[in-house]
Protein backbone atom coordinates (compact mmCIF):
# COMPACT_ATOMS: atom_id res chain seq x y z
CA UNK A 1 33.05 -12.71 46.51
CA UNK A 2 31.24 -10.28 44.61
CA UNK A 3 32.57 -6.60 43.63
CA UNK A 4 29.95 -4.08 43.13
CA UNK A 5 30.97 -0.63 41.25
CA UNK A 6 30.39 1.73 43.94
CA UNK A 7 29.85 4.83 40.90
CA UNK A 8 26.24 5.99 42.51
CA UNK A 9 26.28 4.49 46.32
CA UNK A 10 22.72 5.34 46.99
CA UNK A 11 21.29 2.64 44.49
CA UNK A 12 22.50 -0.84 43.84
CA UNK A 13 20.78 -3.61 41.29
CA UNK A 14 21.45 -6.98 42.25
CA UNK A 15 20.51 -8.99 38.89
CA UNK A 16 19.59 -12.56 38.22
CA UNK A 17 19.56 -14.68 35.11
CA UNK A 18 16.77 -17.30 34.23
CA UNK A 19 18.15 -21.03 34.15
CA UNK A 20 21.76 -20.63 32.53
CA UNK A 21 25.01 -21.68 33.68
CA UNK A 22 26.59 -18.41 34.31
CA UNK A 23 25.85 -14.72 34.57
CA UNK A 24 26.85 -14.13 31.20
CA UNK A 25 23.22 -13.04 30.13
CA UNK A 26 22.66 -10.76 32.42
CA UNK A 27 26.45 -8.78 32.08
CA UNK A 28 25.29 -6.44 28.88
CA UNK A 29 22.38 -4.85 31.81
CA UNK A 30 24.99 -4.88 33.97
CA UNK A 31 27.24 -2.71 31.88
CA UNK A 32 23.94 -0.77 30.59
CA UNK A 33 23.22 0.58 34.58
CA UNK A 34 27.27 1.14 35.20
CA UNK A 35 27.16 3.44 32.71
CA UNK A 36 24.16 5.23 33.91
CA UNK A 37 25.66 5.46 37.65
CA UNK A 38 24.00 2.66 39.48
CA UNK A 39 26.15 0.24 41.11
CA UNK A 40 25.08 -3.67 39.85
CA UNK A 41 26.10 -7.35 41.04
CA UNK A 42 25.56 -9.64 38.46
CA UNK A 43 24.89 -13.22 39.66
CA UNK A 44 24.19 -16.55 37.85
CA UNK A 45 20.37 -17.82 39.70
CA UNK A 46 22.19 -19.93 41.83
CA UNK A 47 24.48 -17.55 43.60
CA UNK A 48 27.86 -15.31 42.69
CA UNK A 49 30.41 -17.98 43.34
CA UNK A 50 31.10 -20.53 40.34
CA UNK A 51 29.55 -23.93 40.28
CA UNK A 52 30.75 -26.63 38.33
CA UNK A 53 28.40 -29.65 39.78
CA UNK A 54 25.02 -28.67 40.17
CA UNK A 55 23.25 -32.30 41.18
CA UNK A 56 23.53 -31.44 44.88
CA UNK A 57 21.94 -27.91 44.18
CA UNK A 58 18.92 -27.21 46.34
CA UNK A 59 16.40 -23.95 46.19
CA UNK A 60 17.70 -23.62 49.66
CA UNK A 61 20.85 -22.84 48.37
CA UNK A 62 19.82 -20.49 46.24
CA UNK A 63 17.97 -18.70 48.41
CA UNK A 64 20.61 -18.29 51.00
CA UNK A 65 22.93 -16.68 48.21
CA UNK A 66 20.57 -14.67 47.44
CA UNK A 67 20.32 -13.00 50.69
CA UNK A 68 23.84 -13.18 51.14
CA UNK A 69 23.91 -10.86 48.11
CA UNK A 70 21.78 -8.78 48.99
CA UNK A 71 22.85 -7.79 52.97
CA UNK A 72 25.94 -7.56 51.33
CA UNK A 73 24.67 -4.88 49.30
CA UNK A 74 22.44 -3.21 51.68
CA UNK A 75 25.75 -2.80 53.39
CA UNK A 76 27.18 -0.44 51.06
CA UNK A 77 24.09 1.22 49.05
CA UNK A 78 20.77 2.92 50.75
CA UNK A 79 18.79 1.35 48.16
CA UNK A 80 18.76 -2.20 46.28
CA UNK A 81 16.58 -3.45 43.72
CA UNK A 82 16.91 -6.96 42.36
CA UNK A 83 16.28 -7.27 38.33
CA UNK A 84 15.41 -11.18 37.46
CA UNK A 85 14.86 -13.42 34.06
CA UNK A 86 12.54 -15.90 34.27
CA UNK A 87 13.76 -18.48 36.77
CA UNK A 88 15.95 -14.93 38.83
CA UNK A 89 12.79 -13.56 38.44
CA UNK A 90 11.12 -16.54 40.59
CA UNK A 91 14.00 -16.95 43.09
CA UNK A 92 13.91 -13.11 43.70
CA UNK A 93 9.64 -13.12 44.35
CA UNK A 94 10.64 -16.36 46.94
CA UNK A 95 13.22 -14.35 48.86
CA UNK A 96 10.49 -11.52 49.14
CA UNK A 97 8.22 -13.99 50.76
CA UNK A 98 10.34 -14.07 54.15
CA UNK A 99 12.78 -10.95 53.61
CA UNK A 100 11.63 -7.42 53.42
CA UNK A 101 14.87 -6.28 52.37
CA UNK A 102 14.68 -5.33 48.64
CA UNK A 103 13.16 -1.69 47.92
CA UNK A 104 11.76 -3.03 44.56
CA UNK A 105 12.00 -6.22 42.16
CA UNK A 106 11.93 -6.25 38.51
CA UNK A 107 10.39 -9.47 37.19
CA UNK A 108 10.80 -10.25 33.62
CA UNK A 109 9.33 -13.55 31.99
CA UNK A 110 8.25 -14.37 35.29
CA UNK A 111 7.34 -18.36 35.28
CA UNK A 112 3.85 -18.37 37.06
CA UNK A 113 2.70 -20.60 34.52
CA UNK A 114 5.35 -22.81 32.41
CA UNK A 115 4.19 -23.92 28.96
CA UNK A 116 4.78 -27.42 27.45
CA UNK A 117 4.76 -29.31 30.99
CA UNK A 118 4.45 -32.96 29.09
CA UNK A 119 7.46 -32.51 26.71
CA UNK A 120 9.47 -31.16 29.50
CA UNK A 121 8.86 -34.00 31.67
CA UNK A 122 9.58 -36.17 28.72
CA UNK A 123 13.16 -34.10 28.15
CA UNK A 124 13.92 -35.08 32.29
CA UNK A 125 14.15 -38.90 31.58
CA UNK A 126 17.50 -39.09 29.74
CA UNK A 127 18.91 -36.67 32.21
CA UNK A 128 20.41 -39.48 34.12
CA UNK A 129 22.31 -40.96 31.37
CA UNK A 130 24.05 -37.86 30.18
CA UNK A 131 25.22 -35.97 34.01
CA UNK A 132 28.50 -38.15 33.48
CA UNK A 133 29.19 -36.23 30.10
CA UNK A 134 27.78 -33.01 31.77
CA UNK A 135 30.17 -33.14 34.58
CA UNK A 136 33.31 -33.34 32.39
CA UNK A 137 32.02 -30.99 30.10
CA UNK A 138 30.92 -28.55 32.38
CA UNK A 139 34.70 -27.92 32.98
CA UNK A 140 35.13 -26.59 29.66
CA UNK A 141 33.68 -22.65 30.80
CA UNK A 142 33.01 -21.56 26.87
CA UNK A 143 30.67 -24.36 26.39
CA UNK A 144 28.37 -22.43 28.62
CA UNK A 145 26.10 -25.90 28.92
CA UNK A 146 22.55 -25.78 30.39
CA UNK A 147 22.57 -26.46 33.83
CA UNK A 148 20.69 -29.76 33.27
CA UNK A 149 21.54 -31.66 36.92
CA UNK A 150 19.42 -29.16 38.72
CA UNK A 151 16.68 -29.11 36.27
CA UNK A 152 14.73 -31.80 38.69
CA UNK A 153 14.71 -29.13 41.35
CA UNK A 154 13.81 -25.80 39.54
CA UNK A 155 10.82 -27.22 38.24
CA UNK A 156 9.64 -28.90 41.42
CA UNK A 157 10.56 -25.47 42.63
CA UNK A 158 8.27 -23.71 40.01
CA UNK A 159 5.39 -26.19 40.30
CA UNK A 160 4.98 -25.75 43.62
CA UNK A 161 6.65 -23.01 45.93
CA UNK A 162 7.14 -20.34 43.88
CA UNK A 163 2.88 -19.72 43.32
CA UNK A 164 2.29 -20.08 47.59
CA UNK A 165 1.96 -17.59 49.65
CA UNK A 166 2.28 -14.92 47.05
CA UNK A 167 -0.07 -12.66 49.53
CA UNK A 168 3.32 -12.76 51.55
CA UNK A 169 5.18 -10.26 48.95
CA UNK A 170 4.85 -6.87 49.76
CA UNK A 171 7.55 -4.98 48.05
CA UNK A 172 6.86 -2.94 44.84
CA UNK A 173 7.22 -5.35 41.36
CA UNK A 174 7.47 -4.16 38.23
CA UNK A 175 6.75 -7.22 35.44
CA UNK A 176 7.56 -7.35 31.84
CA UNK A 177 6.22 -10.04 30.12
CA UNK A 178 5.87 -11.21 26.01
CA UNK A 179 2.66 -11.91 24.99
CA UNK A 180 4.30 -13.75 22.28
CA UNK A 181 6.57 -15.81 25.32
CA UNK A 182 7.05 -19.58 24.44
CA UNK A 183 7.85 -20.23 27.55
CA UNK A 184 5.49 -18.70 29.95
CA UNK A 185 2.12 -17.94 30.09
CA UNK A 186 1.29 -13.98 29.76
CA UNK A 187 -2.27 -14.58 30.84
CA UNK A 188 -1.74 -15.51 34.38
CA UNK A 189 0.44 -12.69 35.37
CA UNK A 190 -2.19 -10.38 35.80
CA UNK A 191 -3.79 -13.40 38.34
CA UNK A 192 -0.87 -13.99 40.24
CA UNK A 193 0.10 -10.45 40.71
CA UNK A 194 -3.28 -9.57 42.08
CA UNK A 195 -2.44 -12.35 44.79
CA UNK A 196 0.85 -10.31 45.91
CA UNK A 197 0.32 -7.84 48.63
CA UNK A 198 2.70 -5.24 47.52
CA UNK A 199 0.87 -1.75 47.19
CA UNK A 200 3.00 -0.67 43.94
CA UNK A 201 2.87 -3.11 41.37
CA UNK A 202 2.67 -2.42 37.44
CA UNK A 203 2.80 -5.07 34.57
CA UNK A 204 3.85 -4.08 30.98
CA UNK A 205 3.33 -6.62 28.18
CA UNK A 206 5.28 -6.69 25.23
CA UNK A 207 3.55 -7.95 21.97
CA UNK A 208 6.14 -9.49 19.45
CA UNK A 209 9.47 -10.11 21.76
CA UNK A 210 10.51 -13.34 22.90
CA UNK A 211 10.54 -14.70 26.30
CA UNK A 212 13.75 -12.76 27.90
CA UNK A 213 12.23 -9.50 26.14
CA UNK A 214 15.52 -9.71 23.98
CA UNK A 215 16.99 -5.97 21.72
CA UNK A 216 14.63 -3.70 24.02
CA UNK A 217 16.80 -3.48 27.04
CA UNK A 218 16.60 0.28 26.44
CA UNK A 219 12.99 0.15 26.94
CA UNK A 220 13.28 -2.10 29.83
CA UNK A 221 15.56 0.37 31.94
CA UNK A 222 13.35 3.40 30.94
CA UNK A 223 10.44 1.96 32.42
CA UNK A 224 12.17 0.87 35.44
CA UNK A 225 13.97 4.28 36.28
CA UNK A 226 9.67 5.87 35.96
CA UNK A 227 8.69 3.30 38.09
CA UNK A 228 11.29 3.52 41.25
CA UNK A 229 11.24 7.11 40.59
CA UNK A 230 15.20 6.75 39.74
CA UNK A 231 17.35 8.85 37.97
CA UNK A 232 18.25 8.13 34.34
């Protein structure tokens, strides 16, 4: 179970990672808003509790942590917002689709559009041959290994879920996104935003930062307090 710092119980961030193992790069933010006041829940993508065999993983599953973690908040804080990278980013948008409960959603690196489709096909066929090794290794917590047995599902989920029924999202999304991202395509944000129904939406673009917007986390929070009108 997840404890959430109750140091400002008006306004909680619930915050998601992109497709990593752990929470571990999303704790630094979570320190960052602590320190500020705001209460924060940091959470790998596929939920708060510890996995250590993915294959079974569904988006399902994800999505039902996910709104776990959240009514769990809402329980405790008049306002939560939910912060995601990349693949949180995508899981958060989904959970807007059929839950109005979030007051606003950062999206960072958000994966409308993934880059290098062919060679990452190519990188799923030895996947097979190495989830023996994964499993074992996966025990060992400081290798921090990608999460490679649900890499099947998260990019059937990206391909084809996450960009329907984006009309369905109504709750105010701020995006960040790298126009320099090697990952993900800047120049169908704009697009797919325009397809979301939510009346407050703003995208800021970042012109030599990598995909995760990496060393301008300072920037990242300033423009997120201006936007949900939140104190700093």
């Amino acid at each position: 179970m997840a404890v959430m710092t109750r140091k400002n119980p008006s306004n909680c961030f619930v915050l998601l990672p992109g497709f990593s193992p752990d929470n571990f790069p999303v704790l630094e933010l979570k320190r960052m808003l602590e320190a500020r006041g705001h209460a924060a829940v940091a959470s790998s993508f596929y939920g708060t509790e510890i996995m250590r065999d993915l294959s079974r993983l569904t988006m399902k599953d994800c999505l039902q942590n996910l709104s776990r973690t959240v009514r769990d908040a809402k329980k405790n804080h008049d306002r939560v917002f939910g912060i995601g990278i990349s693949l949180g980013a995508a899981i958060l948008l989904e959970h807007a689709k059929k839950e109005n409960n979030l007051d606003g959603i950062v999206s960072i690196g958000t994966p409308f559009k993934l880059k290098h489709q062919k060679l990452i096909r190519l990188g799923q066929i030895p996947v097979p041959l190495v989830k023996p090794f994964w499993r074992v290794a996966g025990k060992f917590k400081k290798w921090r290994l990608p999460p490679i047995a649900a890499a099947k599902v998260v990019l059937n989920f990206l391909r084809k879920e996450f960009t329907a029924n984006l009309e369905s999202i109504t709750v105010p999304t701020l995006f960040f996104h790298s126009k320099k991202d090697g990952v993900t395509d800047y120049r169908v944000v704009q697009e797919f935003s325009d397809r979301m129904a939510s009346p407050k939406k703003k995208i800021i673009f970042f012109d030599n930062v990598g995909h995760v917007i990496n060393g301008h986390t300072e920037k990242v929070l300033k423009n997120i307090f201006e936007f949900f009108e939140l104190p700093d």
